[in-house]
N, C-alpha and C. Protein backbone atom coordinates (compact mmCIF):
# COMPACT_ATOMS: atom_id res chain seq x y z
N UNK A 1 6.69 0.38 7.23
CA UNK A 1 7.43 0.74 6.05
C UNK A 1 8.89 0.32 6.21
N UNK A 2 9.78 0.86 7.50
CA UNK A 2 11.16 -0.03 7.62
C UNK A 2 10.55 -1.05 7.81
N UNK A 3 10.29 -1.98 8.01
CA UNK A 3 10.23 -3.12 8.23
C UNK A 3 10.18 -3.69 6.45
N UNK A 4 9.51 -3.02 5.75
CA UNK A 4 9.42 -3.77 4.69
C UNK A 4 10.70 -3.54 3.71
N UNK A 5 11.16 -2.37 3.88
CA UNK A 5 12.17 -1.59 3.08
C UNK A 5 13.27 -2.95 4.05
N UNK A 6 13.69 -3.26 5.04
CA UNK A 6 14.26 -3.92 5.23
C UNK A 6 14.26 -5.33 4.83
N UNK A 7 13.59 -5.77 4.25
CA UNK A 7 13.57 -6.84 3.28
C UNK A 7 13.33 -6.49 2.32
N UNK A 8 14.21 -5.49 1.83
CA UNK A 8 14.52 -5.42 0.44
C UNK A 8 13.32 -5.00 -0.75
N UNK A 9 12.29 -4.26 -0.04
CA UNK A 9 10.91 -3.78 -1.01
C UNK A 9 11.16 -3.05 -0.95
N UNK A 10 11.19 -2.34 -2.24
CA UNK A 10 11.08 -1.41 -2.96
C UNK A 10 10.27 0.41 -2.08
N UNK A 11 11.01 1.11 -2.00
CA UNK A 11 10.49 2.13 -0.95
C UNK A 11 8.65 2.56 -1.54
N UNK A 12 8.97 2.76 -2.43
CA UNK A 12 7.61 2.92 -3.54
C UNK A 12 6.15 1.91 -2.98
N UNK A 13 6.61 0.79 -2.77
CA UNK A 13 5.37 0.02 -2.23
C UNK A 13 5.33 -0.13 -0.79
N UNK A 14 6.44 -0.17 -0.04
CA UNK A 14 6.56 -0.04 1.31
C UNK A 14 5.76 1.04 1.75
N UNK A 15 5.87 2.49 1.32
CA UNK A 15 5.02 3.25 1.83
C UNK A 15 3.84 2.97 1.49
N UNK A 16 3.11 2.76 0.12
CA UNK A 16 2.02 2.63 -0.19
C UNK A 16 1.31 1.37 1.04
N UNK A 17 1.97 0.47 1.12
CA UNK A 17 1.61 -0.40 2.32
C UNK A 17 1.24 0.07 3.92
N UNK A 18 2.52 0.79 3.67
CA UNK A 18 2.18 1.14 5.45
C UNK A 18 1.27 2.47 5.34
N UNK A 19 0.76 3.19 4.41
CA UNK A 19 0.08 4.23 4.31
C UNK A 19 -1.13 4.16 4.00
N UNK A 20 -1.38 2.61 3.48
CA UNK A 20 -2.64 1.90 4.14
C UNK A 20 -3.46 0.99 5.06
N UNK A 21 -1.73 0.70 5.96
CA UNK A 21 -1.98 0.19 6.98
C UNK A 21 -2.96 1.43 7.96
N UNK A 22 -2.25 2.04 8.01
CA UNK A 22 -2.13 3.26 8.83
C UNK A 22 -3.85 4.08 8.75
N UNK A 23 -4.02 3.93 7.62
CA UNK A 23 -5.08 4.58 7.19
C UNK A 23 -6.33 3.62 7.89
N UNK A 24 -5.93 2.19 7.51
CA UNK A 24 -6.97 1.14 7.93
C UNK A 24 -7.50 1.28 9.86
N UNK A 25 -6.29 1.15 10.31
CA UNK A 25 -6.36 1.39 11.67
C UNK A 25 -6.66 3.02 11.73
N UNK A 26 -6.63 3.65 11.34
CA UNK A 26 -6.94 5.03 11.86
C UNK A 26 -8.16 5.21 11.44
N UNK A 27 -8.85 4.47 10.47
CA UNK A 27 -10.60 4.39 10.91
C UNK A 27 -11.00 3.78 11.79
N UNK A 28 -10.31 2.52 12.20
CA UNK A 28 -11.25 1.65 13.30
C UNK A 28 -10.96 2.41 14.21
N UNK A 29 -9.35 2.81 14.50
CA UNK A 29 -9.75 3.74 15.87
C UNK A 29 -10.82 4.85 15.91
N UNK A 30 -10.94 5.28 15.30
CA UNK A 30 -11.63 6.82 15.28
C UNK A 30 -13.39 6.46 15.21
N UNK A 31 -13.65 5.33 14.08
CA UNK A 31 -15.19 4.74 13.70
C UNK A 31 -15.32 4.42 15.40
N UNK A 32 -14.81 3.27 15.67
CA UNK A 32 -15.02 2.65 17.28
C UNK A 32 -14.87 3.50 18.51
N UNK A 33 -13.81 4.41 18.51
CA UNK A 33 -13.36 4.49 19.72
C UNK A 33 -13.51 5.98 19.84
N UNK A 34 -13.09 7.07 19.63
CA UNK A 34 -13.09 8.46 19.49
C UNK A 34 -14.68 8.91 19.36
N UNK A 35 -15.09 8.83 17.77
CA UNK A 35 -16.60 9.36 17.81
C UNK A 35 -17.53 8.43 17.94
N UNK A 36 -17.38 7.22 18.47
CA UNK A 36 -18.54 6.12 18.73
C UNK A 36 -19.89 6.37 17.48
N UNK A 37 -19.53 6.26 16.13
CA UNK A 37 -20.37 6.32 15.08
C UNK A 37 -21.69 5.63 15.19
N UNK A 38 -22.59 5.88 14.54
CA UNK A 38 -23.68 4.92 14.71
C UNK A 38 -24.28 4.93 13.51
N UNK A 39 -23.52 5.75 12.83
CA UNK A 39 -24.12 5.73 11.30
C UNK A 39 -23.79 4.40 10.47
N UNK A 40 -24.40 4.20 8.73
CA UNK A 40 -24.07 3.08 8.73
C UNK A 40 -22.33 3.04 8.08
N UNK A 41 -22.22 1.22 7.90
CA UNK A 41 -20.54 1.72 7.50
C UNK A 41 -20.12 2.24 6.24
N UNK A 42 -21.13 1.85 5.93
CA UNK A 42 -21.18 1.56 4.29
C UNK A 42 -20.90 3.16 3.78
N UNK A 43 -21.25 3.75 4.61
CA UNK A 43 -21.43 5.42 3.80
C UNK A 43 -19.99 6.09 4.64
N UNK A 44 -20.23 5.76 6.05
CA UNK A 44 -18.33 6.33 6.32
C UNK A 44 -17.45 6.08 6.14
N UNK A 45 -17.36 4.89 5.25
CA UNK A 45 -16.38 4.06 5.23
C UNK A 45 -16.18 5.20 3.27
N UNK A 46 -16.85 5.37 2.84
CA UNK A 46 -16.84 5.91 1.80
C UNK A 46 -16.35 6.95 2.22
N UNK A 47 -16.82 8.01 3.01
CA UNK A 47 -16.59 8.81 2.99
C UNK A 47 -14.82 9.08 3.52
N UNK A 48 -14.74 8.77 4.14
CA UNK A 48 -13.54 8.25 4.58
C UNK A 48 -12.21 7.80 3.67
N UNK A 49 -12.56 7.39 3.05
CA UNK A 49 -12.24 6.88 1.77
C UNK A 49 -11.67 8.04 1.16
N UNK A 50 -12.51 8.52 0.62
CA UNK A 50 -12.12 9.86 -0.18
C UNK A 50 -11.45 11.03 0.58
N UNK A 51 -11.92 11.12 2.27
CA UNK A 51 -10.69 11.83 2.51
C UNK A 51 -8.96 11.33 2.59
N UNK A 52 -9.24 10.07 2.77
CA UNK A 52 -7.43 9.36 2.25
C UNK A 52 -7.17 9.98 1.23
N UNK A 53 -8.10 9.67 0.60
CA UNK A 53 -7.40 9.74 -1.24
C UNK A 53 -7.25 11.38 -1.18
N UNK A 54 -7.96 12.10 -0.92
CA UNK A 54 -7.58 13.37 -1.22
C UNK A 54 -6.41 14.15 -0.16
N UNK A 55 -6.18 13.47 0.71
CA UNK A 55 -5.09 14.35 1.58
C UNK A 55 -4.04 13.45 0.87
């Protein structure tokens, strides 16, 4: 987000960016590495999904 706000973007999309950066990597860590999932992606990835959107 600084990084983007430092070239001059708009704070409004900077976060939205890095708050889906953030989000992106904090499934692969957690899908891969933490609970070693074995379910398919298609459905955690949903599910997942909707807990972003709702927190």
């Amino acid at each position: 987000m600084s990084g983007l706000m430092a070239w001059d973007i708009p704070a409004l999309w900077a976060s939205s960016v890095g708050a889906a950066a953030g989000a992106l990597t904090n499934y692969w860590l957690q899908k891969g590495y933490v609970f070693r999932c074995v379910k398919s992606h298609e459905r955690v990835v949903l599910l997942y999904s909707a807990s972003v959107v709702g927190s």
